[in-house]
C-alpha atoms as a PDB file:
ATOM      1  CA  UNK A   1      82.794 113.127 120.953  1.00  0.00           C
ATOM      2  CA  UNK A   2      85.653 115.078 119.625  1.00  0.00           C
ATOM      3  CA  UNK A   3      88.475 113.160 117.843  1.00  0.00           C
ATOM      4  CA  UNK A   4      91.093 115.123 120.157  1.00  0.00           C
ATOM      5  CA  UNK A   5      89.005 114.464 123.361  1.00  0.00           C
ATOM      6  CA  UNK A   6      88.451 111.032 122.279  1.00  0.00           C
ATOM      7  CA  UNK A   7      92.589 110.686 121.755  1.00  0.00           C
ATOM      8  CA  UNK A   8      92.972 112.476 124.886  1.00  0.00           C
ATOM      9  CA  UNK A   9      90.754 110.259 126.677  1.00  0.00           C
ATOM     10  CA  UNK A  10      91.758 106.522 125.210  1.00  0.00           C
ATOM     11  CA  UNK A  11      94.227 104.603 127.405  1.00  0.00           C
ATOM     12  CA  UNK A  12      96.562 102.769 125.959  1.00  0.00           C
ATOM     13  CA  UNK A  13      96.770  99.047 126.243  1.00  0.00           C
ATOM     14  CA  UNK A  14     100.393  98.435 126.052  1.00  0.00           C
ATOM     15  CA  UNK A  15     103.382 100.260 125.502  1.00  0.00           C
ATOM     16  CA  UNK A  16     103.722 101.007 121.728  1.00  0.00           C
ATOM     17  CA  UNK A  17     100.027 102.876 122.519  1.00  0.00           C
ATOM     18  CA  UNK A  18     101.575 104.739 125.116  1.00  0.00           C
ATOM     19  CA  UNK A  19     104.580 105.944 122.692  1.00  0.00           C
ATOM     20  CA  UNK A  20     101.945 106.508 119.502  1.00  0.00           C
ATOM     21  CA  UNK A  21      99.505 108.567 122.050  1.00  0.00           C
ATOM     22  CA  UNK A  22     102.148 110.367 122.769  1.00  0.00           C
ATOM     23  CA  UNK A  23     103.005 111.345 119.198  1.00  0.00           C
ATOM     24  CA  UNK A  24      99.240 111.835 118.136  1.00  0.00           C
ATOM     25  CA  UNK A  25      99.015 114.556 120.770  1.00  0.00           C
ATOM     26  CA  UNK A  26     102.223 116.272 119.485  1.00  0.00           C
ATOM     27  CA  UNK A  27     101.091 115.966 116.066  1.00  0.00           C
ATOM     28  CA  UNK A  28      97.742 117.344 117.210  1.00  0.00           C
ATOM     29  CA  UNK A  29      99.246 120.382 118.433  1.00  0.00           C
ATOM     30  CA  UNK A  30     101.874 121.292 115.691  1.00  0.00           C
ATOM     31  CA  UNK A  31      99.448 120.336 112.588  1.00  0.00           C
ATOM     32  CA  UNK A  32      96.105 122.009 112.210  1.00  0.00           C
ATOM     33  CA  UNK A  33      95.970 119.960 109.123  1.00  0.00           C
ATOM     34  CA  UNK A  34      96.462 116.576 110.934  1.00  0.00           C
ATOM     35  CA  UNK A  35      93.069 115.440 109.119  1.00  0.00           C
ATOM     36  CA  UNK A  36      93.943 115.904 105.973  1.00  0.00           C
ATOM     37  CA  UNK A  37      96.150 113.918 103.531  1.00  0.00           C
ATOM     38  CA  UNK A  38      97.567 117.175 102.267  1.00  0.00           C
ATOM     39  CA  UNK A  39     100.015 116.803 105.164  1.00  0.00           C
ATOM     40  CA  UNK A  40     102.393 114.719 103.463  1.00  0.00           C
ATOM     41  CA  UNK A  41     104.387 114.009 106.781  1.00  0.00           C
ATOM     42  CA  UNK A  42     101.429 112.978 108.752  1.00  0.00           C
ATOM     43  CA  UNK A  43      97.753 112.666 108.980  1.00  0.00           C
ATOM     44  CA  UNK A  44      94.922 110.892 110.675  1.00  0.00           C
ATOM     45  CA  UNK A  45      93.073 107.672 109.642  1.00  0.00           C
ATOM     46  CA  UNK A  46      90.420 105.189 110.612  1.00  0.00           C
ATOM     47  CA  UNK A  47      90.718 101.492 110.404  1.00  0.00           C
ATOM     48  CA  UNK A  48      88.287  98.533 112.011  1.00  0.00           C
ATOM     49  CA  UNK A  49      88.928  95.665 113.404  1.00  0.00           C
ATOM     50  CA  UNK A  50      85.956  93.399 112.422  1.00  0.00           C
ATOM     51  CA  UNK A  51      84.723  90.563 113.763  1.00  0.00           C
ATOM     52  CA  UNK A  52      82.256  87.687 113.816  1.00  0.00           C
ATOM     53  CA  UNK A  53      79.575  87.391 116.105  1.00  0.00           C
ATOM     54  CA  UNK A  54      81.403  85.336 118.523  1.00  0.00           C
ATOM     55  CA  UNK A  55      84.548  86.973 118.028  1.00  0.00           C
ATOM     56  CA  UNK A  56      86.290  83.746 116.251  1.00  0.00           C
ATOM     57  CA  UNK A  57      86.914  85.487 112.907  1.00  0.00           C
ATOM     58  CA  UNK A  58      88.177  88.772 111.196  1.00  0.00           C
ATOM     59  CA  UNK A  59      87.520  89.840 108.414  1.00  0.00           C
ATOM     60  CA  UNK A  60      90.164  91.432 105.782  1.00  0.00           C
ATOM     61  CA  UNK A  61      90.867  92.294 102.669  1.00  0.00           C
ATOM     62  CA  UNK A  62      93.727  92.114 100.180  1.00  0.00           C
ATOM     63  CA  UNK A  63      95.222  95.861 100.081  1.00  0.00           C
ATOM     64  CA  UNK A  64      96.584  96.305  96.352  1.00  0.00           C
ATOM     65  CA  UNK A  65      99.114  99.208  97.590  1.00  0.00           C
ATOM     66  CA  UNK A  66     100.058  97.003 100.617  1.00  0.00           C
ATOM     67  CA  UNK A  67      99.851  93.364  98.278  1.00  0.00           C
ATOM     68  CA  UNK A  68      98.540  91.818 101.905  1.00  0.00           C
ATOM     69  CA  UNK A  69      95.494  91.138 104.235  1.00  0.00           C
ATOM     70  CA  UNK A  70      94.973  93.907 105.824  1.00  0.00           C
ATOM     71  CA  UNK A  71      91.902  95.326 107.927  1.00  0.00           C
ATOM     72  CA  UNK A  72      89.841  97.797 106.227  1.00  0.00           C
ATOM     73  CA  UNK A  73      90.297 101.491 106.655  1.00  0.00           C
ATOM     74  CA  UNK A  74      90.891 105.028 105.280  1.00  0.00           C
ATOM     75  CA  UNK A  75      91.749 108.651 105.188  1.00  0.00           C
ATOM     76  CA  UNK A  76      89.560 110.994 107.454  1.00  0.00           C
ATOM     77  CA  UNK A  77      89.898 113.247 104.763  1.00  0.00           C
ATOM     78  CA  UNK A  78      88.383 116.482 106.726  1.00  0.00           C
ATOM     79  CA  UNK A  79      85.956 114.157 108.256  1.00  0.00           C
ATOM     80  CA  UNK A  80      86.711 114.519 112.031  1.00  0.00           C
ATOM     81  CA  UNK A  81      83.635 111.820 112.967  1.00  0.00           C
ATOM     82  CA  UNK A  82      86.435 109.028 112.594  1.00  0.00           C
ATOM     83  CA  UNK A  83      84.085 106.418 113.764  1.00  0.00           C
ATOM     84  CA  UNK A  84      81.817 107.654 110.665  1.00  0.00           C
ATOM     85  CA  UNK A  85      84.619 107.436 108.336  1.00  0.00           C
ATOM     86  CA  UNK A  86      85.617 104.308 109.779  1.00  0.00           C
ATOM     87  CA  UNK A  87      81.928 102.682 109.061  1.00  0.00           C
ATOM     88  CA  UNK A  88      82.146 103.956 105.677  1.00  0.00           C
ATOM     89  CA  UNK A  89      85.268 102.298 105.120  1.00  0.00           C
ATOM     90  CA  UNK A  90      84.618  99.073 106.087  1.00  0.00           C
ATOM     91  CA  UNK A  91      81.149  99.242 104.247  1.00  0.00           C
ATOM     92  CA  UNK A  92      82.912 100.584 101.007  1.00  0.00           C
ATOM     93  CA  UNK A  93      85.756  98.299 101.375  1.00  0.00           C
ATOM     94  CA  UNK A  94      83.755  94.941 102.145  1.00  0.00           C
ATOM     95  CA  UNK A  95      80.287  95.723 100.510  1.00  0.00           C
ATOM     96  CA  UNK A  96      78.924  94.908 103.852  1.00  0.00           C
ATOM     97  CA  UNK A  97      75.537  96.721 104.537  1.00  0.00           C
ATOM     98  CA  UNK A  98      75.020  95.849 108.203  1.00  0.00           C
ATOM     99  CA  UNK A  99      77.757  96.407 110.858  1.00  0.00           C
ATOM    100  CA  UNK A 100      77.302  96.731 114.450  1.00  0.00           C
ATOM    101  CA  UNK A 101      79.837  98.632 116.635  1.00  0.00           C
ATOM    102  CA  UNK A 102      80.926  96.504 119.819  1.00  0.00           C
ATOM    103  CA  UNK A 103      81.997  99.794 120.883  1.00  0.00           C
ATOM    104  CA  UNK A 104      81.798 103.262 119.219  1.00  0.00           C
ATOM    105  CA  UNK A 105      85.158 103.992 121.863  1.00  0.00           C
ATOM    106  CA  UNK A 106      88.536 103.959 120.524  1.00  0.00           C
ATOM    107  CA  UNK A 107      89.604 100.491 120.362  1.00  0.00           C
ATOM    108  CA  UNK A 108      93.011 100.695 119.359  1.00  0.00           C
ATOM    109  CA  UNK A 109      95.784 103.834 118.568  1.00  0.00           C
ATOM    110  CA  UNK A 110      98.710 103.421 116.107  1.00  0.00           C
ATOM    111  CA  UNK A 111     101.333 105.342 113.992  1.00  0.00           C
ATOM    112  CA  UNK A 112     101.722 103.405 111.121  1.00  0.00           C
ATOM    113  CA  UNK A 113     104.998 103.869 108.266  1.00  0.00           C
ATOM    114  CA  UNK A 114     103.473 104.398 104.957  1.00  0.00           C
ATOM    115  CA  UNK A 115     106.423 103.364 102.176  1.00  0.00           C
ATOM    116  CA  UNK A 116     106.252 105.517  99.250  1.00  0.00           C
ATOM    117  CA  UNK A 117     103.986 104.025  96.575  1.00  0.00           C
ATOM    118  CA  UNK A 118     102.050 105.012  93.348  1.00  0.00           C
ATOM    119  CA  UNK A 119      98.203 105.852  94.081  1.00  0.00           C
ATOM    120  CA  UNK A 120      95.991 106.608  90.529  1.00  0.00           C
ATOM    121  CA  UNK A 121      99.309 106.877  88.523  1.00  0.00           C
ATOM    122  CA  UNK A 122     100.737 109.379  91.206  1.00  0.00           C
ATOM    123  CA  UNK A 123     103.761 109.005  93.188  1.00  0.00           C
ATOM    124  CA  UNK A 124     103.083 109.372  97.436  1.00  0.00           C
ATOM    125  CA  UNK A 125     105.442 110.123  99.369  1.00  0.00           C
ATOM    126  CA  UNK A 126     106.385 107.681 102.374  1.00  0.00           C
ATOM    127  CA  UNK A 127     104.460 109.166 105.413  1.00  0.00           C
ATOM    128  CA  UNK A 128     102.773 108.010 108.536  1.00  0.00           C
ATOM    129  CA  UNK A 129      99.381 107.328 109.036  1.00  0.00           C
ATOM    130  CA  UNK A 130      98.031 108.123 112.663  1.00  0.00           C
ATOM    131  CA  UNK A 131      95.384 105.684 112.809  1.00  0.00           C
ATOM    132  CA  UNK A 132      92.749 105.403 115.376  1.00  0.00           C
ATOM    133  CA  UNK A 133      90.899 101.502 114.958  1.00  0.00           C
ATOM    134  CA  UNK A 134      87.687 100.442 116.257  1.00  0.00           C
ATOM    135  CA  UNK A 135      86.023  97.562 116.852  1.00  0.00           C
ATOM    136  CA  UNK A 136      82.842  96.433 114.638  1.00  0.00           C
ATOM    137  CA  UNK A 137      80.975  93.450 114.136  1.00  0.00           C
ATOM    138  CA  UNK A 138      79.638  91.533 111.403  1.00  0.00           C
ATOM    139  CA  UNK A 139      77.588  88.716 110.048  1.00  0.00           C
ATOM    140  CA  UNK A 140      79.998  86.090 108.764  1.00  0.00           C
ATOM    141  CA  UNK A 141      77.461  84.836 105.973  1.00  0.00           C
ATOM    142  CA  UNK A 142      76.439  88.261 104.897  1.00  0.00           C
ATOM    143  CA  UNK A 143      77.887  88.493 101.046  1.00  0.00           C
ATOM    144  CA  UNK A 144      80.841  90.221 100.305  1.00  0.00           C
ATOM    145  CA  UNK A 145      81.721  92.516  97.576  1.00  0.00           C
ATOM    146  CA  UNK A 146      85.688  93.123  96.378  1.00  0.00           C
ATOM    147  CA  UNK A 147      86.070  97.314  95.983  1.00  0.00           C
ATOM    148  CA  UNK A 148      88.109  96.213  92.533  1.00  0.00           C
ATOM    149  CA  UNK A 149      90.022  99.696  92.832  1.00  0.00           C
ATOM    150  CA  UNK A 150      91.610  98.910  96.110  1.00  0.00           C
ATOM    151  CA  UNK A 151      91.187  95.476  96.759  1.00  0.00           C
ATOM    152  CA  UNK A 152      91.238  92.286  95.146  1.00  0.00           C
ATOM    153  CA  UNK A 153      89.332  89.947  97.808  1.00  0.00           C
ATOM    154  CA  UNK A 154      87.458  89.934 100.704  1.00  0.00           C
ATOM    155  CA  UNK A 155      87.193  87.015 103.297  1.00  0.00           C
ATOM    156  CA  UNK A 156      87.412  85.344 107.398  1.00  0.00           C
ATOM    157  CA  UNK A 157      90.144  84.120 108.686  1.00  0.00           C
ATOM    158  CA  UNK A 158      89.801  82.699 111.907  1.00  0.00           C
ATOM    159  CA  UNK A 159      92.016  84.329 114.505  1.00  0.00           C
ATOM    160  CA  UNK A 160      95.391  82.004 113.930  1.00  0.00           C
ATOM    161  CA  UNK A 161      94.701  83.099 110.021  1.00  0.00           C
ATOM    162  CA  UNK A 162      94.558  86.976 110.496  1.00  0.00           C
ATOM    163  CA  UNK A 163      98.205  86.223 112.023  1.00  0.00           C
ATOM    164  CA  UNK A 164      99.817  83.834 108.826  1.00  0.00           C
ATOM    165  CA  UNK A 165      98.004  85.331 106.129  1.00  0.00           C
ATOM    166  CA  UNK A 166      99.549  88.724 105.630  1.00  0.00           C
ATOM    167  CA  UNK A 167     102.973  89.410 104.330  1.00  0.00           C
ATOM    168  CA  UNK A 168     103.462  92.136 106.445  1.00  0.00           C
ATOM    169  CA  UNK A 169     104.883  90.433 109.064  1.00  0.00           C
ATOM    170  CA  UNK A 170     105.383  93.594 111.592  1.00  0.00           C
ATOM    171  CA  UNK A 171     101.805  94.467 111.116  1.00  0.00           C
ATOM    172  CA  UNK A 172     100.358  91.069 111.698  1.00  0.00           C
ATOM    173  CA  UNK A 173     102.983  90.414 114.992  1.00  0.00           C
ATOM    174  CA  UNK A 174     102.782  93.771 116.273  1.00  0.00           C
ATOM    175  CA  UNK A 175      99.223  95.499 115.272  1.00  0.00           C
ATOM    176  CA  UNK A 176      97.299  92.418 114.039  1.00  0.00           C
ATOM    177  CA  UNK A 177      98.252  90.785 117.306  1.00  0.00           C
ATOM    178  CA  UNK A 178      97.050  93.278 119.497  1.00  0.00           C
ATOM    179  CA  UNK A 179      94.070  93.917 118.746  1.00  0.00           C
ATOM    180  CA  UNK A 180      93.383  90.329 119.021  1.00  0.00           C
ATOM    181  CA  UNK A 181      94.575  90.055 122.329  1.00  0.00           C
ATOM    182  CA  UNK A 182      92.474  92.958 123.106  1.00  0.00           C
ATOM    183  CA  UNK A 183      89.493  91.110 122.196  1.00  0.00           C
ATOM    184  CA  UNK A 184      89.224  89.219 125.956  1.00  0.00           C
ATOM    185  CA  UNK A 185      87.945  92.074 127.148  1.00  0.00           C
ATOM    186  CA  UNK A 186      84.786  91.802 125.316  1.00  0.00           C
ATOM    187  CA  UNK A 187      82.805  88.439 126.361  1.00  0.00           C
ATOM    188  CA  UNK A 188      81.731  86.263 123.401  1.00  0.00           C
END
């Protein structure tokens, strides 16, 4: 499916959704660069929630920019298959080989601040990221593999973890927190 049918199409799940739809389908209309990072107000990325096989654990890795657990997740970079760049994310990012999609649906919709930051000895501008998540699974026992240019570990955490363990404290109460809640509507 088209990424701007799929946006069109994805209901929101609570009321920051409804706001960040909202300002994905403006966005959509005023930038026909939306995909690329070359828009240095916005552009569109893919993140994944991932999860065990009974949905007890997430898995995350420490973000060097973002010095936090974080889910995995990139640029689309062009690529408007953002489940595809989402899947090569997390595989890139975790060194996982084998992930199942629970859904290849939108799972989740967010505009996310990006502070200003150095990237490969380059200043970057603050920005925001209009991310669309979804929701994979995983073999907790699979090995893991640190991507040593953007992260510095991989590892679960059960559910009550994926809350404490990263300092960014809006993003685990606010984005984190969602998409757990989210996960009731998929039976373990």
């Amino acid at each position: 499916m088209n990424y701007i049918e799929a946006i069109i199409k994805y209901q929101p799940y609570n009321e920051q959704e409804v706001k960040d739809k909202e300002l994905f389908l403006k966005y959509l209309s005023i930038f026909p660069d939306i995909l690329y990072r070359e828009n240095e107000i916005a552009h569109i990325t893919a993140s994944n929630w991932i999860v065990n096989q009974d949905k007890s654990k997430i898995l995350m890795v420490y973000h060097k920019i973002y010095d936090s657990w974080s889910w995995t997740g990139g640029h689309a970079d062009g690529e408007a298959d953002l489940f595809e760049v989402a899947l090569r994310e997390a595989k890139e990012e975790t060194g996982l080989e084998s992930l199942k999609a629970i859904t290849e649906e939108i799972y989740s919709l967010e505009s996310l601040c990006v502070n200003g930051h150095q990237k490969n000895g380059e200043y970057v501008s603050s920005h925001l990221h209009l991310n669309v998540t979804f929701l994979l699974m995983a073999d907790e026992h699979a090995p893991l593999k640190i991507k040593r240019d953007e992260n510095s570990g991989v590892r679960w955490f059960s559910l009550k973890e994926a809350l404490t363990a990263p300092s960014e404290v809006w993003m685990a109460e606010n984005i984190y927190r969602k998409l757990i809640d989210k996960l009731k509507f998929f039976k373990r």
